[in-house]
Protein backbone atom coordinates (compact mmCIF):
# COMPACT_ATOMS: atom_id res chain seq x y z
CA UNK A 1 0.00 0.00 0.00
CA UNK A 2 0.87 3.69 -0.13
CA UNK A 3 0.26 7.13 -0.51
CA UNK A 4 -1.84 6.46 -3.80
CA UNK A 5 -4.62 4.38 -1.95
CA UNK A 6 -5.25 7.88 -0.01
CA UNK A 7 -5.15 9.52 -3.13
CA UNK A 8 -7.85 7.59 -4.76
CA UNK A 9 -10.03 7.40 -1.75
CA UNK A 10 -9.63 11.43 -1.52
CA UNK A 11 -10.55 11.12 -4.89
CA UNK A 12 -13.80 9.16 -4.25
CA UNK A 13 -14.67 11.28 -1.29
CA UNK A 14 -14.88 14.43 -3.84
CA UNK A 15 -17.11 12.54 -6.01
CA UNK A 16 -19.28 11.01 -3.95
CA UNK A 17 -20.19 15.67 -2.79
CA UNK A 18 -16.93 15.70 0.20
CA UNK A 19 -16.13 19.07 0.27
CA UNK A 20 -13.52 18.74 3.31
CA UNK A 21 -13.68 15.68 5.59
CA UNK A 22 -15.65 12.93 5.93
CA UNK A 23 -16.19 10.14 9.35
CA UNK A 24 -15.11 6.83 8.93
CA UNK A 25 -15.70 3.55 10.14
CA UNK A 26 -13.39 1.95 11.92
CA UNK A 27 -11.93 -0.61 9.17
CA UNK A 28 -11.82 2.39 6.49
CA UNK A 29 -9.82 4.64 8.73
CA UNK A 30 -7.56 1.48 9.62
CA UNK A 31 -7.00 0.64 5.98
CA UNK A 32 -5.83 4.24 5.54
CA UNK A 33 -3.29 4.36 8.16
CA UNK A 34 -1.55 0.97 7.47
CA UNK A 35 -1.46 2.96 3.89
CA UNK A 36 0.29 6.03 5.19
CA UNK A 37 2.51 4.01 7.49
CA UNK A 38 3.64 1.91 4.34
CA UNK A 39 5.10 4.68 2.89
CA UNK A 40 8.94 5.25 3.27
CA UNK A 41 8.90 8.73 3.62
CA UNK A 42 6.98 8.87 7.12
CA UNK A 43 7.99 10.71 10.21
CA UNK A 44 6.81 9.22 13.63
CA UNK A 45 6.78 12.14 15.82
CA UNK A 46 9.23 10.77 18.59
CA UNK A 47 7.34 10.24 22.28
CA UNK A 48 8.71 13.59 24.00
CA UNK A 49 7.42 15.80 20.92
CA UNK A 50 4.07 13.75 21.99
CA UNK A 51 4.07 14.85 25.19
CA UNK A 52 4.59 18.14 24.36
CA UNK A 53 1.44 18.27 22.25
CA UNK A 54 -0.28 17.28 24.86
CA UNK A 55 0.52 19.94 27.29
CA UNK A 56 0.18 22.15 24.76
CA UNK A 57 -3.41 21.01 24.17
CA UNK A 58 -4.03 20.15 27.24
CA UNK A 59 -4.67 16.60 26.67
CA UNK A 60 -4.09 14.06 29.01
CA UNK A 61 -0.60 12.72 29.59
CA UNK A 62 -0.09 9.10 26.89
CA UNK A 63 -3.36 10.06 25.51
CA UNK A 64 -1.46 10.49 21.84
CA UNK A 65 0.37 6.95 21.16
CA UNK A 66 1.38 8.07 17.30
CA UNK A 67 1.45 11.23 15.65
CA UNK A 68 2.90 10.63 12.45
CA UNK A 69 3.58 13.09 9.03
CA UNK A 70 4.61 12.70 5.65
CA UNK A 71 6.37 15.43 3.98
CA UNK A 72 5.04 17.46 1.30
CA UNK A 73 8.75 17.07 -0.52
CA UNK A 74 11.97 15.83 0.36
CA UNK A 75 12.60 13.49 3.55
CA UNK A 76 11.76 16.11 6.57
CA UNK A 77 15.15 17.51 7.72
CA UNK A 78 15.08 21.11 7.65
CA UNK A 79 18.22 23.26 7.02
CA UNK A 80 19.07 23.68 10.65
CA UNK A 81 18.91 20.03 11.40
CA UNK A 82 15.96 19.39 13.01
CA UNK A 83 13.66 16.79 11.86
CA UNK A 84 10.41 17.62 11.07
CA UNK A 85 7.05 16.08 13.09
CA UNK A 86 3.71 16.47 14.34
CA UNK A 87 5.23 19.22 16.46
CA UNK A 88 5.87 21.23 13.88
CA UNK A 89 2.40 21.62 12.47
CA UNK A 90 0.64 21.79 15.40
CA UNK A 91 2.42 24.53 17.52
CA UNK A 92 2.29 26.60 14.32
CA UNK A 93 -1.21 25.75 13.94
CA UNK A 94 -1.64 27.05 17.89
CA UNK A 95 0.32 29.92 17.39
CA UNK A 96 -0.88 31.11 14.38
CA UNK A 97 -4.58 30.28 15.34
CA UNK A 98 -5.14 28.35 11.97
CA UNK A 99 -8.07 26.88 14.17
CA UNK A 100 -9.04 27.33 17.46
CA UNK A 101 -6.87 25.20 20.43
CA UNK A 102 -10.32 23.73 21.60
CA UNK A 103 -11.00 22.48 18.39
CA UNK A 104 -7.36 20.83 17.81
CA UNK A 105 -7.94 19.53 21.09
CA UNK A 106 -11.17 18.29 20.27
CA UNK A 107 -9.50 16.63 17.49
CA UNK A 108 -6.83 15.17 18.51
CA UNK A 109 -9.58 13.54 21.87
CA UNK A 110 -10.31 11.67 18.66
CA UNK A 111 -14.87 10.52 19.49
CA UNK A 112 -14.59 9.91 15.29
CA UNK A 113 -12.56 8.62 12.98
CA UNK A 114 -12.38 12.15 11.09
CA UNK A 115 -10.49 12.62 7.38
CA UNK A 116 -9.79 16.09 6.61
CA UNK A 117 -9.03 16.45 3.12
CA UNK A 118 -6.14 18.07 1.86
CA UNK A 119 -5.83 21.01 0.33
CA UNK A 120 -2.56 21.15 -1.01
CA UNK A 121 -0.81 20.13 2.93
CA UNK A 122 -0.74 21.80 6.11
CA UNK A 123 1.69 24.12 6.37
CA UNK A 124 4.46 24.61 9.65
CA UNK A 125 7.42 25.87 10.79
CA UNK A 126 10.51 24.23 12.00
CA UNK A 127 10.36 24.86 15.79
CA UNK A 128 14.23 25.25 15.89
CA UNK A 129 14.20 27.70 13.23
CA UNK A 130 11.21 28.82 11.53
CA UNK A 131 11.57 28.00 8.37
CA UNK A 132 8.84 26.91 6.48
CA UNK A 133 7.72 22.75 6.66
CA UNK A 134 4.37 21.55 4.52
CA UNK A 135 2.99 18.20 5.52
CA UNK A 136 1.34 16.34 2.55
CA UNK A 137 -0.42 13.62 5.40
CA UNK A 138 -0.33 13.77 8.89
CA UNK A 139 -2.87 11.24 11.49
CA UNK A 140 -3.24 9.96 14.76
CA UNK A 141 -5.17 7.46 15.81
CA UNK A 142 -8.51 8.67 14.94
CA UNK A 143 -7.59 11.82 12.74
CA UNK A 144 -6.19 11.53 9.40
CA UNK A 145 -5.24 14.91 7.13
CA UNK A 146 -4.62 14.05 3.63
């Protein structure tokens, strides 16, 4: 499996009148993560970047087991060194306000099994540096954007 299965099903969302996300059962969503974790670019955010989500969100501590991200290009190492995650996206997300922290939070607590769909990747900064990072997927457990 890879990247392309998410393609298509994006695909098949649009068709079928999904404008941006879509709940899934519980074998669909699976299907789509064993996809994205097939694919040798991924980036599994590493377990103290997890925690720091968390607090960040407020979450409770171990509540996130995987946060991974595939890049938009390239394999994720930014110019300074640092290697991009979940981290990344989702403090810029918080400090840019992109959405509201309650509703990341929400998110991330994870009641569905929600697809966003992509438009285009999320965008981030490096949390060394600021430079610039675009994720083309990124998913938790019950949160996929791609």
């Amino acid at each position: 499996m890879s990247l392309a299965v998410i393609d298509t099903f994006r695909n098949e969302l649009a068709r079928k009148g999904y404008a941006s996300k879509a709940i899934l059962p519980d074998a669909e969503f699976a299907r789509l993560v064993a996809a994205a974790d097939a694919d040798p670019a991924i980036i599994r955010t590493p377990p103290d970047e997890l925690r720091y989500i968390e607090g960040l969100l407020e979450l409770p501590l171990g509540h996130l087991k995987f946060f991974c991200v595939v890049p938009q290009t390239g394999d994720g190492v930014c110019a300074c060194g640092r290697r991009m995650s979940a981290l990344d996206i989702v403090s810029y997300a918080v400090r840019h306000a992109v959405h509201s922290r309650s509703l990341i939070r929400d998110t991330l607590i994870g009641l569905r099994n929600m697809f966003e769909i992509a438009q285009g990747g999320r965008q981030g900064e490096c949390l060394n540096c600021g430079r610039p990072v675009v994720s083309r997927v990124y998913y938790s457990h019950t949160y996929m954007y791609a």
